[in-house]
PDB file of N, CA and C in Angstrom:
ATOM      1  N   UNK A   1     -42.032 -16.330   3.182  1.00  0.00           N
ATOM      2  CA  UNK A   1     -41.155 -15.200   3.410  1.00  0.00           C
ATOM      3  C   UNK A   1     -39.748 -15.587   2.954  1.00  0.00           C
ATOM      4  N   UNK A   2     -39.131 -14.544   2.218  1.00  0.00           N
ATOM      5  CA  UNK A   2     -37.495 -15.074   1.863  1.00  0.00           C
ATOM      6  C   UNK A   2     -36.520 -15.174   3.123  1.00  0.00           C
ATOM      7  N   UNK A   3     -35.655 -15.714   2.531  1.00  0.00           N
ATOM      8  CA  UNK A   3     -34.544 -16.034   3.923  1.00  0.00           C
ATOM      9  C   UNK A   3     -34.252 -14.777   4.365  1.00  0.00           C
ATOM     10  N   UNK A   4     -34.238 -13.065   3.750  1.00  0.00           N
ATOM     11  CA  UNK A   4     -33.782 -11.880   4.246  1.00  0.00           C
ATOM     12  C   UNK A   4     -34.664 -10.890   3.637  1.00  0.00           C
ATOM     13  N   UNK A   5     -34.727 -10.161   4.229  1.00  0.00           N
ATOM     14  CA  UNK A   5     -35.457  -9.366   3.663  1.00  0.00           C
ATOM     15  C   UNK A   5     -34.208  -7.997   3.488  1.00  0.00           C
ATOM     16  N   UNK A   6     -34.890  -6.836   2.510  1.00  0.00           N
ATOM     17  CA  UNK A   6     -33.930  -5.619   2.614  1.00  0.00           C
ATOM     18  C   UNK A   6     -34.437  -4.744   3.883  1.00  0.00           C
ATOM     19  N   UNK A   7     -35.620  -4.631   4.299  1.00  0.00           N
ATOM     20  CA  UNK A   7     -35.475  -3.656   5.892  1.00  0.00           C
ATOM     21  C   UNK A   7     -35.071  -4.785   6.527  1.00  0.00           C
ATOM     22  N   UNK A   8     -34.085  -5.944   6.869  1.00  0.00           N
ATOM     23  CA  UNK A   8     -34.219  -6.301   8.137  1.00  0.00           C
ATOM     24  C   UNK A   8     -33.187  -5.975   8.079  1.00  0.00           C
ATOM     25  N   UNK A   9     -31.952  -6.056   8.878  1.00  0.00           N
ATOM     26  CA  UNK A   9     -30.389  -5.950   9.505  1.00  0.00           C
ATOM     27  C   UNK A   9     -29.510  -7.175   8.626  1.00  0.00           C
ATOM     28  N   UNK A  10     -28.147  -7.043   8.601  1.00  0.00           N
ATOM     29  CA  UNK A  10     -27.767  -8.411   7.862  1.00  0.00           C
ATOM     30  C   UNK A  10     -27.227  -9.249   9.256  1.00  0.00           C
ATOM     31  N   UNK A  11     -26.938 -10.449   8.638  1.00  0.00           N
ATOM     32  CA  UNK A  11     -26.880 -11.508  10.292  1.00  0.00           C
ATOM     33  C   UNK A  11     -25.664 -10.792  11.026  1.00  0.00           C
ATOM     34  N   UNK A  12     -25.817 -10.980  12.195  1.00  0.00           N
ATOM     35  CA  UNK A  12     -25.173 -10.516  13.153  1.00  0.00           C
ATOM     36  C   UNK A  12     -25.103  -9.014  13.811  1.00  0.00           C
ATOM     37  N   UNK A  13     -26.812  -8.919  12.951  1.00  0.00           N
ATOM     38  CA  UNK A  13     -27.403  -7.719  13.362  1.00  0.00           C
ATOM     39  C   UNK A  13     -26.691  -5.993  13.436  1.00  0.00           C
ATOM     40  N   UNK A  14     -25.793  -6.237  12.228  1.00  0.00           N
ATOM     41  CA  UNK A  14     -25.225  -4.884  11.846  1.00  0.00           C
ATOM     42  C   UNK A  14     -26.029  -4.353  10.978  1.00  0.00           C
ATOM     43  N   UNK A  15     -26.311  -3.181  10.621  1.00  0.00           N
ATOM     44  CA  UNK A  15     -26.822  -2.725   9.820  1.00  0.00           C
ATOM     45  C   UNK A  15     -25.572  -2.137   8.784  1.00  0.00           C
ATOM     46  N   UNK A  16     -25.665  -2.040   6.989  1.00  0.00           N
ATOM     47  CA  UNK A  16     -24.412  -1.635   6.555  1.00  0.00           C
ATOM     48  C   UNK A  16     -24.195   0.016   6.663  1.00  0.00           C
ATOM     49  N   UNK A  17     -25.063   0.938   7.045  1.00  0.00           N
ATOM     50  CA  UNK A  17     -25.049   2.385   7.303  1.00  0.00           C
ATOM     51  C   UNK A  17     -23.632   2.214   8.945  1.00  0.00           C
ATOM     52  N   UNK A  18     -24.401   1.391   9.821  1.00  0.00           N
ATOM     53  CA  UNK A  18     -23.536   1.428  10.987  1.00  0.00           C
ATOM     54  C   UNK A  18     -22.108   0.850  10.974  1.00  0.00           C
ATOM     55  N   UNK A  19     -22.158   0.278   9.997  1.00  0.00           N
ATOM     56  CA  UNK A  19     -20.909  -0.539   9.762  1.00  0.00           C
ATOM     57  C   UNK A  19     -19.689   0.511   9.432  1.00  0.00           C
ATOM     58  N   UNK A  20     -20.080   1.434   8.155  1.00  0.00           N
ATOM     59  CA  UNK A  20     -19.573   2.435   7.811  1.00  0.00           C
ATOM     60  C   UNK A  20     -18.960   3.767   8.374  1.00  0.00           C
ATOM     61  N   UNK A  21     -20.129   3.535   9.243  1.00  0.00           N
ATOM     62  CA  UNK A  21     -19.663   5.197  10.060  1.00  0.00           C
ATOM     63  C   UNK A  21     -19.253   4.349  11.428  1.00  0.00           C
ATOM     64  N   UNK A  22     -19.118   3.422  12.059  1.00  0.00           N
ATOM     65  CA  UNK A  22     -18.679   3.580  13.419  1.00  0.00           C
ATOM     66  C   UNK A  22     -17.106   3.028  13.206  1.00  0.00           C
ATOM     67  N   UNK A  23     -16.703   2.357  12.333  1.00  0.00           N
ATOM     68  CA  UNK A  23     -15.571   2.096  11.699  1.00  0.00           C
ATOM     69  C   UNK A  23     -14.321   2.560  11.098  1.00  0.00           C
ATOM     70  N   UNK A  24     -13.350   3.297  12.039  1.00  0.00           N
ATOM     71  CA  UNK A  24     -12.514   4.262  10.913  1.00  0.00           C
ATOM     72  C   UNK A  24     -11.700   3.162  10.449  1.00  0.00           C
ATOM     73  N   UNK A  25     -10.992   4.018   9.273  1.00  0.00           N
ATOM     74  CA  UNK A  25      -9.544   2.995   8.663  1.00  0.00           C
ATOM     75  C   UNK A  25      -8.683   3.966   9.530  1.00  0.00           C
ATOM     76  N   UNK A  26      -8.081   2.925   9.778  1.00  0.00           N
ATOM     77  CA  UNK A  26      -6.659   3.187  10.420  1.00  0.00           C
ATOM     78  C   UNK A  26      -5.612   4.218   9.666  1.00  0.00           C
ATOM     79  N   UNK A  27      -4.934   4.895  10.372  1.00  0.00           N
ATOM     80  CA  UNK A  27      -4.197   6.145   9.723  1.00  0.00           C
ATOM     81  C   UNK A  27      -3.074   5.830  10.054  1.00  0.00           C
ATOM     82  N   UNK A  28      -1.840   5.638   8.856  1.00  0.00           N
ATOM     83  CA  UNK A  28      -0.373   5.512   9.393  1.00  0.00           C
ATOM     84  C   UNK A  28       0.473   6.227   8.583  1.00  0.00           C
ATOM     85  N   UNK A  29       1.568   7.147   9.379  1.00  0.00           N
ATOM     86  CA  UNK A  29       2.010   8.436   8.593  1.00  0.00           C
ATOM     87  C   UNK A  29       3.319   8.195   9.122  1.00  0.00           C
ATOM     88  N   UNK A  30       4.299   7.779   8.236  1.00  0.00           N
ATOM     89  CA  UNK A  30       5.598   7.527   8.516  1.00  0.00           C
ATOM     90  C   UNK A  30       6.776   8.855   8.493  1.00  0.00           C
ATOM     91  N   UNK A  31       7.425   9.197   9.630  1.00  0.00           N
ATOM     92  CA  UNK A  31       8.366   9.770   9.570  1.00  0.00           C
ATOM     93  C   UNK A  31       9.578   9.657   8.758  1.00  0.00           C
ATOM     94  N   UNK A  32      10.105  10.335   7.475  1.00  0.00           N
ATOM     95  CA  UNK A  32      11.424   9.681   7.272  1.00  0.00           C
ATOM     96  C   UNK A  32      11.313  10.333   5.812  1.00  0.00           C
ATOM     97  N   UNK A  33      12.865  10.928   5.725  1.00  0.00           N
ATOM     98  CA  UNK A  33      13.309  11.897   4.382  1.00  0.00           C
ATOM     99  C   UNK A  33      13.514  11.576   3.345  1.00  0.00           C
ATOM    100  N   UNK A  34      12.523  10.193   3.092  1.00  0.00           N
ATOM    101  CA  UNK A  34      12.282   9.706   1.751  1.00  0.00           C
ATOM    102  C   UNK A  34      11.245   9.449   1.569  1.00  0.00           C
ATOM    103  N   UNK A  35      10.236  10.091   2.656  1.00  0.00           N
ATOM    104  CA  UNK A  35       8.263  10.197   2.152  1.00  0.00           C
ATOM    105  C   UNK A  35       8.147  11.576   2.416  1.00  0.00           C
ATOM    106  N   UNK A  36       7.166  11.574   1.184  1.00  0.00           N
ATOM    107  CA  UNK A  36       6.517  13.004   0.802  1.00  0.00           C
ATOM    108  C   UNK A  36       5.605  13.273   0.814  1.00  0.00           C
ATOM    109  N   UNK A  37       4.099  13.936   1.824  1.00  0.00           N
ATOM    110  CA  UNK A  37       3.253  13.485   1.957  1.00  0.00           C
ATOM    111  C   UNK A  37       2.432  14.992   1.287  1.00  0.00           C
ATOM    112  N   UNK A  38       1.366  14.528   0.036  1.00  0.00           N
ATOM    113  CA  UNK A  38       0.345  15.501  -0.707  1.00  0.00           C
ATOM    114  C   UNK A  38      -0.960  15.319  -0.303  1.00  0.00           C
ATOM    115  N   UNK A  39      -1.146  16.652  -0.969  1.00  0.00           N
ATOM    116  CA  UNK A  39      -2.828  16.097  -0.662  1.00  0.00           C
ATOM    117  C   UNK A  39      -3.488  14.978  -1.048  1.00  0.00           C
ATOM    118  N   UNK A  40      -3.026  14.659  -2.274  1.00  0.00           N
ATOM    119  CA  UNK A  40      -3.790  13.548  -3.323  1.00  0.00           C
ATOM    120  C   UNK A  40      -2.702  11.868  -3.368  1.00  0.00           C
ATOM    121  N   UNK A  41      -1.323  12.382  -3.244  1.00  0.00           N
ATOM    122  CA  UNK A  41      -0.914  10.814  -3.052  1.00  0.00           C
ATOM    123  C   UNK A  41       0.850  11.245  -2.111  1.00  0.00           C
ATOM    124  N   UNK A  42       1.080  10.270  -1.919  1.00  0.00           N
ATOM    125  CA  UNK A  42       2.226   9.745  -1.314  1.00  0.00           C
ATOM    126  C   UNK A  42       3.150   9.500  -2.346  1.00  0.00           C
ATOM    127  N   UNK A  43       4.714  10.232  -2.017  1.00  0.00           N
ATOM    128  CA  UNK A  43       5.707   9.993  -2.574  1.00  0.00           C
ATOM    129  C   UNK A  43       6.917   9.130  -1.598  1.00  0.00           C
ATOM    130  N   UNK A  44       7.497   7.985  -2.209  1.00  0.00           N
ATOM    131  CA  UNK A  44       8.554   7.573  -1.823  1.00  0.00           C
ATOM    132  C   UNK A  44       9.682   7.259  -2.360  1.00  0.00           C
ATOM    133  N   UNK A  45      11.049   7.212  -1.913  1.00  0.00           N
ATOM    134  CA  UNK A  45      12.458   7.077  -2.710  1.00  0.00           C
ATOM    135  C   UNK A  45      12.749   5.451  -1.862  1.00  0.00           C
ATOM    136  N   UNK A  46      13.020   4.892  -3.020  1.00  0.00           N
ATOM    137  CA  UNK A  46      13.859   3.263  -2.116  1.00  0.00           C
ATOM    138  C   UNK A  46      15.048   3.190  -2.849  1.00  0.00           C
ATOM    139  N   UNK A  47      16.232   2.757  -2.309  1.00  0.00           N
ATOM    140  CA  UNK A  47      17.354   2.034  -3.163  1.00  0.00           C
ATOM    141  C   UNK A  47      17.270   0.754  -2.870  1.00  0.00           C
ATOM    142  N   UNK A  48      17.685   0.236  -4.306  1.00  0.00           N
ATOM    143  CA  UNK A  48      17.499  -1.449  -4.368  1.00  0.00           C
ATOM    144  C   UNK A  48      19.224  -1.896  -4.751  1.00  0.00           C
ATOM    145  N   UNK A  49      19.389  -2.417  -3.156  1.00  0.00           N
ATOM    146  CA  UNK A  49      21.265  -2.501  -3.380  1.00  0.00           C
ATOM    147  C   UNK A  49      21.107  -3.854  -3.546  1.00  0.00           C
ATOM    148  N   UNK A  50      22.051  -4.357  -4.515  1.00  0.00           N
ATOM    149  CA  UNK A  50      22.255  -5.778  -5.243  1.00  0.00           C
ATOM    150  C   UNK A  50      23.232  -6.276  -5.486  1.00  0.00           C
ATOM    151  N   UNK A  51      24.101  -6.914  -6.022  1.00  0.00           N
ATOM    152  CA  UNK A  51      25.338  -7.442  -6.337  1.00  0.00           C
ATOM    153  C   UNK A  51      25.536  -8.347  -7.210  1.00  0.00           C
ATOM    154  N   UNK A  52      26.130  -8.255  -8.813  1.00  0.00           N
ATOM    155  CA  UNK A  52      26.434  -9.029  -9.978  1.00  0.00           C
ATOM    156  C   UNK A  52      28.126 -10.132  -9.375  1.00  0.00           C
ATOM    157  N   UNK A  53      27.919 -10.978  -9.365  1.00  0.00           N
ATOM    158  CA  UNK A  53      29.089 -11.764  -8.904  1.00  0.00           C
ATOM    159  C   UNK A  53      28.907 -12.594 -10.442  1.00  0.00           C
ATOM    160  N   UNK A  54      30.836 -12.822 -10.809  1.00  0.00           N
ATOM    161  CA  UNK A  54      30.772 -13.192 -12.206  1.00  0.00           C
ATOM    162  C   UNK A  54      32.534 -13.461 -11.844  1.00  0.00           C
ATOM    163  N   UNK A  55      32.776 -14.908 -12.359  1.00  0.00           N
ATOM    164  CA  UNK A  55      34.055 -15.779 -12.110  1.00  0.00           C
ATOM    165  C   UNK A  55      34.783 -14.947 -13.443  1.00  0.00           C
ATOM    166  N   UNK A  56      35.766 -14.794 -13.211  1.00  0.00           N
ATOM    167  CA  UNK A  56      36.900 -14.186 -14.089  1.00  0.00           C
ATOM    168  C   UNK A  56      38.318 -14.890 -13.301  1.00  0.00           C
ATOM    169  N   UNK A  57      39.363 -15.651 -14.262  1.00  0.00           N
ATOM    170  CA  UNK A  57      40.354 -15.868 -14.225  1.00  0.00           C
ATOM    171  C   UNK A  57      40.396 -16.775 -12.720  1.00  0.00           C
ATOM    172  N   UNK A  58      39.231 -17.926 -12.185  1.00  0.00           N
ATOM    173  CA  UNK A  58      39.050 -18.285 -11.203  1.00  0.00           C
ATOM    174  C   UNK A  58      39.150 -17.865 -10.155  1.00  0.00           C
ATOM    175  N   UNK A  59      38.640 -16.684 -10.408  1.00  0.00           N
ATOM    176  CA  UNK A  59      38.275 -15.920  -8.761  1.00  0.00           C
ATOM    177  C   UNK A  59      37.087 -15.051  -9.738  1.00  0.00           C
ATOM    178  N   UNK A  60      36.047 -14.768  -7.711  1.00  0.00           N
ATOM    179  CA  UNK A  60      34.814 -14.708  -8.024  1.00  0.00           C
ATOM    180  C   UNK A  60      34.909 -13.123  -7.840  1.00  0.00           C
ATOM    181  N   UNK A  61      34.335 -12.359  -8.577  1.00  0.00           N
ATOM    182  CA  UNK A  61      34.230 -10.725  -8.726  1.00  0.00           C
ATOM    183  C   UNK A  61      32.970 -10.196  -8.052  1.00  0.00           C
ATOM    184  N   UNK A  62      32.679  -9.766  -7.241  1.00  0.00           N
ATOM    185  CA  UNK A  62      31.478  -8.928  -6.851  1.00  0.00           C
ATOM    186  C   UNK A  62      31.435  -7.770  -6.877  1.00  0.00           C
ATOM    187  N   UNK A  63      30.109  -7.078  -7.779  1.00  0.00           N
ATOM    188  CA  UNK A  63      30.455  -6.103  -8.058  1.00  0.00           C
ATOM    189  C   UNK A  63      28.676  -5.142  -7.334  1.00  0.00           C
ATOM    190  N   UNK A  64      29.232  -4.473  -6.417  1.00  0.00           N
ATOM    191  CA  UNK A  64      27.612  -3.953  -5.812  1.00  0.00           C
ATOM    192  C   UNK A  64      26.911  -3.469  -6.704  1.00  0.00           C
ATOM    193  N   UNK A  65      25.708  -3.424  -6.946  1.00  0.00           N
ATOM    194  CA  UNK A  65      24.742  -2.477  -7.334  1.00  0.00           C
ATOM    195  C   UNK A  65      23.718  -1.801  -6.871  1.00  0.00           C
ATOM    196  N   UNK A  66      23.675  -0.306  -7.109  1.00  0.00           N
ATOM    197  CA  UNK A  66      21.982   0.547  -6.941  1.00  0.00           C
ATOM    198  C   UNK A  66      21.542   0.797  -7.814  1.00  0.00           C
ATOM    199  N   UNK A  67      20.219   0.856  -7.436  1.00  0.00           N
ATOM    200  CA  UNK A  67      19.378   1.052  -8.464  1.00  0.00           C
ATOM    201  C   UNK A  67      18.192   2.411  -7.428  1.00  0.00           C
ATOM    202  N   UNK A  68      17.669   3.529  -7.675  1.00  0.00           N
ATOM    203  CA  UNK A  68      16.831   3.902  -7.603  1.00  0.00           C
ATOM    204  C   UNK A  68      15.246   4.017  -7.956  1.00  0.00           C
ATOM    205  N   UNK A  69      14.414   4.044  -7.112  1.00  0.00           N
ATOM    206  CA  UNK A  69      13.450   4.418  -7.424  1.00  0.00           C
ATOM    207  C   UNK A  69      11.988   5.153  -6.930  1.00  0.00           C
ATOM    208  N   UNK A  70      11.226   5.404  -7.076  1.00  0.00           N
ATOM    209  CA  UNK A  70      10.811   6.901  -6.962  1.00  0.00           C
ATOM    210  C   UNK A  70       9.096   6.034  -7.230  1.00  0.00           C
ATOM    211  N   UNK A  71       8.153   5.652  -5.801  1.00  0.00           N
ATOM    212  CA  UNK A  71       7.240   5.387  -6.187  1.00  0.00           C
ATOM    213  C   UNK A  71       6.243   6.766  -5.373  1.00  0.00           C
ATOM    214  N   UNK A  72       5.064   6.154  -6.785  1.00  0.00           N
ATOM    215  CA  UNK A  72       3.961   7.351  -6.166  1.00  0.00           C
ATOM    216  C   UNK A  72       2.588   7.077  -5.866  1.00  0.00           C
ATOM    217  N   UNK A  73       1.531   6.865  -4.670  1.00  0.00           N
ATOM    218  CA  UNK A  73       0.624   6.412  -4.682  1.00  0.00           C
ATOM    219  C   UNK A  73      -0.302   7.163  -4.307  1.00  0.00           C
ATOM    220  N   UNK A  74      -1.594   6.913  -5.020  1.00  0.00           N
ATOM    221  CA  UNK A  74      -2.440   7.790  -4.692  1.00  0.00           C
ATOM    222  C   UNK A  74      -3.483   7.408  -3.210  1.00  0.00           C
ATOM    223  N   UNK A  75      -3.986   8.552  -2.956  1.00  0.00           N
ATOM    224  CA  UNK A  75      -4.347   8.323  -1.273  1.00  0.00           C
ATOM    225  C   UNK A  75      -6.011   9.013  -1.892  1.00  0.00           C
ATOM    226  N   UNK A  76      -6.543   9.137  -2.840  1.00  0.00           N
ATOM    227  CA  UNK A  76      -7.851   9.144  -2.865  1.00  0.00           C
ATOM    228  C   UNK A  76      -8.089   8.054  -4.081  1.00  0.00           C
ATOM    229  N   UNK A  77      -9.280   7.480  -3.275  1.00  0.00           N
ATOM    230  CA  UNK A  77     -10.062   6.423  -4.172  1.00  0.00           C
ATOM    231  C   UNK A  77     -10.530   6.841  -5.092  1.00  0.00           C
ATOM    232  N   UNK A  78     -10.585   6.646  -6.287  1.00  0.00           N
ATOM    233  CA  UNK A  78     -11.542   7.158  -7.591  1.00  0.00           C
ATOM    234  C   UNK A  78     -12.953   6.216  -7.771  1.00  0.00           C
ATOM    235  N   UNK A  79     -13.711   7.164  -8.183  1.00  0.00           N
ATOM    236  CA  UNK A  79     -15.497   6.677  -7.963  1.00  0.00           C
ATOM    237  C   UNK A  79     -15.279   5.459  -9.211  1.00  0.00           C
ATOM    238  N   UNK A  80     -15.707   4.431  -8.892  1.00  0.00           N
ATOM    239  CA  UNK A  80     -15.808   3.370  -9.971  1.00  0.00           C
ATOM    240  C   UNK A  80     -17.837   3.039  -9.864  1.00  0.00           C
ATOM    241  N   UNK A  81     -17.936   2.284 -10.825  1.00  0.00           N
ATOM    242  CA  UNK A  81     -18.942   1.676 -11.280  1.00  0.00           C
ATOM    243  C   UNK A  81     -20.477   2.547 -10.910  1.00  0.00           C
TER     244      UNK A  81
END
């Protein structure tokens, strides 16, 4: 007899049907006026604040920077293989 068979259970006696359905994924839905929530994906705005520092005339210059950006992710899986 092989070490498993396909009708038996896999070790630790889950079956992968039960695994699936008694299992949710966790749901997390953030409040806040830079998420945008679609049917198909998630929109978000971040600023990326930075600072160029650069010696001129022996003193040090800092100069802030933003940068925007605008990500978008999708919230349905696409069927592979």
């Amino acid at each position: 007899m092989p070490p498993f068979s396909i009708d038996q259970p896999l070790s630790g006696g889950y079956e992968p049907s039960a695994i699936s359905d008694s299992l949710a994924r966790p749901t997390v839905h953030v409040t806040s006026d830079n998420i945008a929530y679609h049917d198909d994906h998630i929109l978000s705005k971040y600023v990326y604040e930075n600072a160029i520092v650069s010696k001129e005339l022996g003193k040090f210059v800092v100069k802030p920077t933003k940068t925007q950006y605008e990500f978008k992710t999708d919230t349905v899986v696409p069927r592979v293989g």
